[in-house]
N, C-alpha and C. Protein backbone atom coordinates (compact mmCIF):
# COMPACT_ATOMS: atom_id res chain seq x y z
N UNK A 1 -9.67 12.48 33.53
CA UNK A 1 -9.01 12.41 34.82
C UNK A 1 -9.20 11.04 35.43
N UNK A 2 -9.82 10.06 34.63
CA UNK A 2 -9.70 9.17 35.08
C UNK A 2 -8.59 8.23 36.03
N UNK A 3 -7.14 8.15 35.23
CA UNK A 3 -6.33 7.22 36.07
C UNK A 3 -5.82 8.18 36.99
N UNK A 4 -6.06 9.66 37.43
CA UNK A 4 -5.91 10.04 38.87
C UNK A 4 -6.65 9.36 40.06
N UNK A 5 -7.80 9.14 39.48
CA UNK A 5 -8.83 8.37 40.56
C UNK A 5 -8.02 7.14 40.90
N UNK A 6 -7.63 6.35 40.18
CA UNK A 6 -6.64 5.17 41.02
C UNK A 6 -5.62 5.51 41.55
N UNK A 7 -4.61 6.87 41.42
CA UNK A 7 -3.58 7.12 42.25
C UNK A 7 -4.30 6.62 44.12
N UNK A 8 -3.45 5.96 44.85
CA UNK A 8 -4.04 5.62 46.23
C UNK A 8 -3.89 6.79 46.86
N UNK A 9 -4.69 7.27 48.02
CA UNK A 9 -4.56 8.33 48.90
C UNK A 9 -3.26 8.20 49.59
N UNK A 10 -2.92 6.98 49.98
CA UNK A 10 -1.67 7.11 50.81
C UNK A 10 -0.39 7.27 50.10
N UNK A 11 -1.07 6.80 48.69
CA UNK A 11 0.93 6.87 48.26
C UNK A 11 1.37 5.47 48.00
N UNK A 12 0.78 4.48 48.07
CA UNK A 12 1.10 3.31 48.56
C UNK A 12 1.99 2.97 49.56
N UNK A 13 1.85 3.59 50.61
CA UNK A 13 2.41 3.44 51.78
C UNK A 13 1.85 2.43 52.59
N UNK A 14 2.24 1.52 53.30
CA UNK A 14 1.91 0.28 54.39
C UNK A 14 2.00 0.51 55.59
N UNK A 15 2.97 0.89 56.04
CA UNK A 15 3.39 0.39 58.00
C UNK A 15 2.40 1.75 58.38
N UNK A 16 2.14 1.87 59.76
CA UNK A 16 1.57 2.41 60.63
C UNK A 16 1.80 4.13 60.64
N UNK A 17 3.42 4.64 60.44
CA UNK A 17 3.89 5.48 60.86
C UNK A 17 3.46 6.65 59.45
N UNK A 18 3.55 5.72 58.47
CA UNK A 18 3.34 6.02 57.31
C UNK A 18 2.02 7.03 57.06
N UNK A 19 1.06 5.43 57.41
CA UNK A 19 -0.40 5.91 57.33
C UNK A 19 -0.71 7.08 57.99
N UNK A 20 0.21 7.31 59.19
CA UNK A 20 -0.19 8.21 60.60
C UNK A 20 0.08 9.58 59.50
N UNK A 21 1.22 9.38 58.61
CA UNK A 21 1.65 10.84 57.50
C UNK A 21 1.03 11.22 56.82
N UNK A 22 0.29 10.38 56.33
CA UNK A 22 -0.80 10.57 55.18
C UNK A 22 -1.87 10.70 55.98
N UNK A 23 -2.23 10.56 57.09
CA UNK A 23 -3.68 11.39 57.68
C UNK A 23 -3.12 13.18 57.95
N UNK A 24 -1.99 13.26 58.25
CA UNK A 24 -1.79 14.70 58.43
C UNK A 24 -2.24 16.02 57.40
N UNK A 25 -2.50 16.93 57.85
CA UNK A 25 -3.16 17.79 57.18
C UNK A 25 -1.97 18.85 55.79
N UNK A 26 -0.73 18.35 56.50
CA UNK A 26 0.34 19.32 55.26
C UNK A 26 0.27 17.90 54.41
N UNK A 27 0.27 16.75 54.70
CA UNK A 27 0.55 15.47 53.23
C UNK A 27 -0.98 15.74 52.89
N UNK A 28 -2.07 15.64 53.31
CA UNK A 28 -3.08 15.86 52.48
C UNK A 28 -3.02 17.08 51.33
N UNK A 29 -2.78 18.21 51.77
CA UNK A 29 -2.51 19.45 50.96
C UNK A 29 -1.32 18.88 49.95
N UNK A 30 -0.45 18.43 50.08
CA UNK A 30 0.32 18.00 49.32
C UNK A 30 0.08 16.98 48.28
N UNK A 31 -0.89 15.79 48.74
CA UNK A 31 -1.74 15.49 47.64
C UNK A 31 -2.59 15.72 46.90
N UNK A 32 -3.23 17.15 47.44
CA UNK A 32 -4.00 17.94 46.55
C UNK A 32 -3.53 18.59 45.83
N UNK A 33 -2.28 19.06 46.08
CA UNK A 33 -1.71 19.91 45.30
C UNK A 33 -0.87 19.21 43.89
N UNK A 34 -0.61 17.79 43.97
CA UNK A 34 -0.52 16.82 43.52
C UNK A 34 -1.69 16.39 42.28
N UNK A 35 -2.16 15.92 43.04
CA UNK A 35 -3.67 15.56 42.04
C UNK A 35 -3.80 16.95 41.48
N UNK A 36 -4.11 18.46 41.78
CA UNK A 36 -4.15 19.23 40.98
C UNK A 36 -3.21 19.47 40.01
N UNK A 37 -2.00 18.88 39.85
CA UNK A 37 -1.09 19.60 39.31
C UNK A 37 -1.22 18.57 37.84
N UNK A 38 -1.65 17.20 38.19
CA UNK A 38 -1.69 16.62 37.09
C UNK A 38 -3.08 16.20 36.86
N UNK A 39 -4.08 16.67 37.40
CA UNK A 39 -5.24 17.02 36.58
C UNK A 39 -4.84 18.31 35.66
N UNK A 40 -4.11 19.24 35.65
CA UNK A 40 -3.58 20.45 35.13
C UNK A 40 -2.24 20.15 34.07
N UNK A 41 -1.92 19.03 34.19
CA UNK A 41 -0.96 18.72 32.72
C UNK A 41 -1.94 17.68 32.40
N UNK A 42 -2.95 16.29 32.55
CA UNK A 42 -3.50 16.08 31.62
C UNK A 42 -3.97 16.83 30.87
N UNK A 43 -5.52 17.70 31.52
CA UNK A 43 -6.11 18.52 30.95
C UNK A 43 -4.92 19.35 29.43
N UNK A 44 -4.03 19.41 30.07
CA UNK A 44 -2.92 20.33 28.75
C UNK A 44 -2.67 19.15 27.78
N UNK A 45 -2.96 18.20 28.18
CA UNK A 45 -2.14 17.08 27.31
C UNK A 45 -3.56 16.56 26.47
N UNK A 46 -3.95 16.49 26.95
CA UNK A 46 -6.05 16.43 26.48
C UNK A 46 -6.13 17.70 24.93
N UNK A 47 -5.88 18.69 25.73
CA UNK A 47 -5.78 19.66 24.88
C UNK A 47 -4.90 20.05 23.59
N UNK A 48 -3.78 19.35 23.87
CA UNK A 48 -2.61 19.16 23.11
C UNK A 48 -3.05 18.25 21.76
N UNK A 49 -3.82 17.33 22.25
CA UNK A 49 -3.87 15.99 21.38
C UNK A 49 -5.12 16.65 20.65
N UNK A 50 -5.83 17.29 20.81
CA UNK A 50 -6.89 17.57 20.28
C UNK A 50 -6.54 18.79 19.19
N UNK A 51 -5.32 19.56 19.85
CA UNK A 51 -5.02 20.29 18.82
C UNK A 51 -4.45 19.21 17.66
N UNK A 52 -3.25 18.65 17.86
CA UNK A 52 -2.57 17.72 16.89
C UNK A 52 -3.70 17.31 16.13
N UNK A 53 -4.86 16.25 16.50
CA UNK A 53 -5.82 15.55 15.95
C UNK A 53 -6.53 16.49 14.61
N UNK A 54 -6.72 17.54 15.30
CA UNK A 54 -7.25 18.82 14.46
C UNK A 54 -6.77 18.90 13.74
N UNK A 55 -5.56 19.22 13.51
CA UNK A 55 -4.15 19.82 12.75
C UNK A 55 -4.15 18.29 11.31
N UNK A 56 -3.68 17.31 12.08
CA UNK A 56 -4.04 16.31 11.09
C UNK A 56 -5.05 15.73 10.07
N UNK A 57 -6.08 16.53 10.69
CA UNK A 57 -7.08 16.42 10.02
C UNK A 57 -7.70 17.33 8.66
N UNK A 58 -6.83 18.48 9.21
CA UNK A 58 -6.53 19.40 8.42
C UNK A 58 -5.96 19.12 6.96
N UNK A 59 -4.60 18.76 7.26
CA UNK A 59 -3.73 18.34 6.58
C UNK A 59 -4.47 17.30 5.70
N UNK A 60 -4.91 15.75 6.30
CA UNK A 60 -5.00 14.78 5.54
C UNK A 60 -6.26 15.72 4.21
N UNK A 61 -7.30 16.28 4.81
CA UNK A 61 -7.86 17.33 3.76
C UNK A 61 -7.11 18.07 2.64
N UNK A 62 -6.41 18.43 2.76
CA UNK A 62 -5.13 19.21 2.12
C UNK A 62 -4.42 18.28 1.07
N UNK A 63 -4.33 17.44 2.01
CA UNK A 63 -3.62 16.17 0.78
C UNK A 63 -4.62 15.42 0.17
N UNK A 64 -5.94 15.17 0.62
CA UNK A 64 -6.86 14.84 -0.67
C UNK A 64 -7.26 15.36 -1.66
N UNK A 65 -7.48 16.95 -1.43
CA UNK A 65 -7.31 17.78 -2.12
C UNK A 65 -6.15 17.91 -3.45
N UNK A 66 -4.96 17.98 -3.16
CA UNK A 66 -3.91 17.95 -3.52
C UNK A 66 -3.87 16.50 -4.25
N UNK A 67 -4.30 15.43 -3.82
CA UNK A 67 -4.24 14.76 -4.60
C UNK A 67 -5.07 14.35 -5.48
N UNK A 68 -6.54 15.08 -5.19
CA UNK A 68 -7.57 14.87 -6.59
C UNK A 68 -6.62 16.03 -7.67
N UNK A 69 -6.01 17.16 -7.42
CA UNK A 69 -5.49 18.33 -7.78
C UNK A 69 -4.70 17.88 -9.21
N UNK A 70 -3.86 16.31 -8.46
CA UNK A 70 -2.82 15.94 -9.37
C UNK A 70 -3.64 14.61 -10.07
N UNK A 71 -4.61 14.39 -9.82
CA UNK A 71 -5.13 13.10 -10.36
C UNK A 71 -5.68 13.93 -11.58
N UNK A 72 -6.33 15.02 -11.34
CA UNK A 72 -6.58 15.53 -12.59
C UNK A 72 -5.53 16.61 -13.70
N UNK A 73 -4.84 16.67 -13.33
CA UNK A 73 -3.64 16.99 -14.05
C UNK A 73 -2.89 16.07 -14.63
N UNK A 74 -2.99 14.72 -14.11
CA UNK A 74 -2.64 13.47 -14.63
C UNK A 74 -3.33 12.89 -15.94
N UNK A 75 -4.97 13.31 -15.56
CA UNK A 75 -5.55 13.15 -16.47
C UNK A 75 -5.14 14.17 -18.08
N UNK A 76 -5.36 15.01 -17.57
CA UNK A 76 -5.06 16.25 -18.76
C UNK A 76 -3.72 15.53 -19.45
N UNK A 77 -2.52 15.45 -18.98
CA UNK A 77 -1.54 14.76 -19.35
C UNK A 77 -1.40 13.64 -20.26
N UNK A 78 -2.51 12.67 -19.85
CA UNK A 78 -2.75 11.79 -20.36
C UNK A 78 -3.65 11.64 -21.85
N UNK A 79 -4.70 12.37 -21.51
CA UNK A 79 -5.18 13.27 -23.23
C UNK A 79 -4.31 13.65 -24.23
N UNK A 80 -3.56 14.54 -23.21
CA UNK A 80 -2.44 15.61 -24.62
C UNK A 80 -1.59 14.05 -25.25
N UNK A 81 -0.64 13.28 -24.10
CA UNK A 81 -0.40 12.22 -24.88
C UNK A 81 -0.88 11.71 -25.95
N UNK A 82 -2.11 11.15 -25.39
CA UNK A 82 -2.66 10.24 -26.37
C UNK A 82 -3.07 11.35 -27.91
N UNK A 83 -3.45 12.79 -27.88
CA UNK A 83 -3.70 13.39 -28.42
C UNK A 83 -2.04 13.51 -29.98
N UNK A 84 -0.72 13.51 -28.73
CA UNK A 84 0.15 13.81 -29.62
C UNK A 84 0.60 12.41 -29.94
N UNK A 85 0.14 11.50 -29.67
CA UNK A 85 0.26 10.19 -30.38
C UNK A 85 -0.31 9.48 -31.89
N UNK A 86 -1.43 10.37 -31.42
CA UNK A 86 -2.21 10.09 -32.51
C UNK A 86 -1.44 11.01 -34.01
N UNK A 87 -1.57 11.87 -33.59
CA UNK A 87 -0.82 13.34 -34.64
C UNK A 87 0.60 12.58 -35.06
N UNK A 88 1.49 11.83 -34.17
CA UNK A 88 2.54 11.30 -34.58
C UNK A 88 2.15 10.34 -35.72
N UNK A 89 1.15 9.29 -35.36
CA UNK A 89 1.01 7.94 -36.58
C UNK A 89 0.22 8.96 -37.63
N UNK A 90 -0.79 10.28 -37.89
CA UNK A 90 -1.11 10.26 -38.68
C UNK A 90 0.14 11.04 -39.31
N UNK A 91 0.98 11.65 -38.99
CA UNK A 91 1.87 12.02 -40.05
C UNK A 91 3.21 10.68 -40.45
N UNK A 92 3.10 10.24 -39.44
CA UNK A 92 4.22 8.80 -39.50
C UNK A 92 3.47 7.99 -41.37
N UNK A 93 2.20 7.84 -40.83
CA UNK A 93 1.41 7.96 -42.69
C UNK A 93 1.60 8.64 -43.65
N UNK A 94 1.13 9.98 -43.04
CA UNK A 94 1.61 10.95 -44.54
C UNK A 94 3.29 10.96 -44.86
N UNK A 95 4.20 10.51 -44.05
CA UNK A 95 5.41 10.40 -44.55
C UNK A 95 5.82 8.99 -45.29
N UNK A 96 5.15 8.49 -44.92
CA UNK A 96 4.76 6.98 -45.44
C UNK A 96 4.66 6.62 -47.28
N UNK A 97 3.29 7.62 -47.04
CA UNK A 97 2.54 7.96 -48.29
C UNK A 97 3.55 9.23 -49.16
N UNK A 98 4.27 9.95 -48.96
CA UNK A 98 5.24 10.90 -49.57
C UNK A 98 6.46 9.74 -50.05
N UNK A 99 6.83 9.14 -49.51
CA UNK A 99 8.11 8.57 -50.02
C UNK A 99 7.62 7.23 -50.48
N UNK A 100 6.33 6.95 -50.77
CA UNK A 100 5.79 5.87 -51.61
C UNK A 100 5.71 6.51 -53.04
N UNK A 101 5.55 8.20 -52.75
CA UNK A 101 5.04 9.34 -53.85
C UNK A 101 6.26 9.34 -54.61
N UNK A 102 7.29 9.64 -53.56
CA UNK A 102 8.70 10.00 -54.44
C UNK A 102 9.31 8.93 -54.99
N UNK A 103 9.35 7.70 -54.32
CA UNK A 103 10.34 6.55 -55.09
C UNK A 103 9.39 6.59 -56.33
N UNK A 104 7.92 6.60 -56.41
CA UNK A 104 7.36 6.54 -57.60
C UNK A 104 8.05 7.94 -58.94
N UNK A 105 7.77 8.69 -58.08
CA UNK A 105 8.69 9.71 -58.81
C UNK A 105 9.89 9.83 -59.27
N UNK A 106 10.67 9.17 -58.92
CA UNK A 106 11.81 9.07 -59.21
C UNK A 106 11.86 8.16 -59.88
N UNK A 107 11.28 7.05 -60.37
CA UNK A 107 11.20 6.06 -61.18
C UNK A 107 10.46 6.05 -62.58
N UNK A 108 9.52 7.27 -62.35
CA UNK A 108 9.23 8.10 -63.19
C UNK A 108 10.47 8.86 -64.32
N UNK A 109 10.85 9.98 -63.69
CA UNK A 109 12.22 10.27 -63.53
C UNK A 109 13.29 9.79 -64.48
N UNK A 110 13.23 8.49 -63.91
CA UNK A 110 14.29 7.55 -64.07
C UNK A 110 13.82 7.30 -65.99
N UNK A 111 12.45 6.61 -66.13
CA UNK A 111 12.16 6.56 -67.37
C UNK A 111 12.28 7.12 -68.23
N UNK A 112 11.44 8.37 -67.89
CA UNK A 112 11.44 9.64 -68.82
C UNK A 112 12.39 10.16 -69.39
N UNK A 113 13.81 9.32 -68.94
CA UNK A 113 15.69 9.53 -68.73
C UNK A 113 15.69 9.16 -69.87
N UNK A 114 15.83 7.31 -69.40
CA UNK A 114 15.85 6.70 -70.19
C UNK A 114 15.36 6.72 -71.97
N UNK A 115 13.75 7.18 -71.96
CA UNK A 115 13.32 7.63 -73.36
C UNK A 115 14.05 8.67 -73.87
N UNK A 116 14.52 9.61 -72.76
CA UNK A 116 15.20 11.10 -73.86
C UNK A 116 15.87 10.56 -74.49
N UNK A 117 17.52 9.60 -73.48
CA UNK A 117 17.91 8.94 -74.30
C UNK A 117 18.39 8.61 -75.01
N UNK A 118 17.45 7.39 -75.26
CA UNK A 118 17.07 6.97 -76.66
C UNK A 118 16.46 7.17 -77.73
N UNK A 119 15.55 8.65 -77.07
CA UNK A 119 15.26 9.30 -78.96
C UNK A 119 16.25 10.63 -78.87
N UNK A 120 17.21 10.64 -78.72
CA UNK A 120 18.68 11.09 -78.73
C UNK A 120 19.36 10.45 -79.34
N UNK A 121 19.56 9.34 -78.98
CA UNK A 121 20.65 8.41 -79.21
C UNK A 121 20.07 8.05 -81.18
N UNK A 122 18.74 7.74 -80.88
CA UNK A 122 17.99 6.88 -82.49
C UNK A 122 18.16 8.37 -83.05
N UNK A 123 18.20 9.24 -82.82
CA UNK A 123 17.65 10.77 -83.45
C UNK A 123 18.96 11.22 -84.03
């Protein structure tokens, strides 16, 4: 309630006739009723902010939460990757190693052709 205390008693009123209004007993009541009314919406507005503040505070919890939530789901993610990366080059090898198998085979193949052949052909 502080900046009520600087509201002036008179109103900032000057001349004489003024002042004479603001000593009267209905403008006094009227500034009390005044000053009460907004000591009675700060106080709400005091209260207001404290809810919000709360509320936010809430929340920013919620979202740290939420975001360790996804930092570690990020992580997991990041395993299986690397996990199905690995599984990719070791078979990217064994397919490697199969068609190093077969051209050999087939060149094999190819010989073993060749000799029938020719003890066909000499025969």
């Amino acid at each position: 309630m502080g900046w009520l205390n600087s509201i002036p008693e008179t109103g900032g009123e000057t001349s004489d006739s003024q002042s004479d209004r603001s000593a009267s007993p209905s403008n006094s009541s009227n500034d009390n009723a005044l000053r009460s009314k907004l000591s009675t919406m700060e106080a709400a507005h005091i209260h207001q902010l404290h809810e919000v503040t709360s509320q936010m505070a809430e929340r920013e919890l919620q979202y740290k939460d939420d975001v360790q939530n996804k930092d570690v789901q990020l992580q997991q993610c990041q395993h299986r990757v690397m996990s199905v990366e690995r599984r990719i080059r070791e078979r990217d090898g064994q397919m490697t190693t199969l068609k190093e198998e077969k051209g050999g085979c087939l060149r094999q193949i190819e010989d073993l052709k060749n000799q029938l052949y020719q003890l066909v052909s000499v025969g």
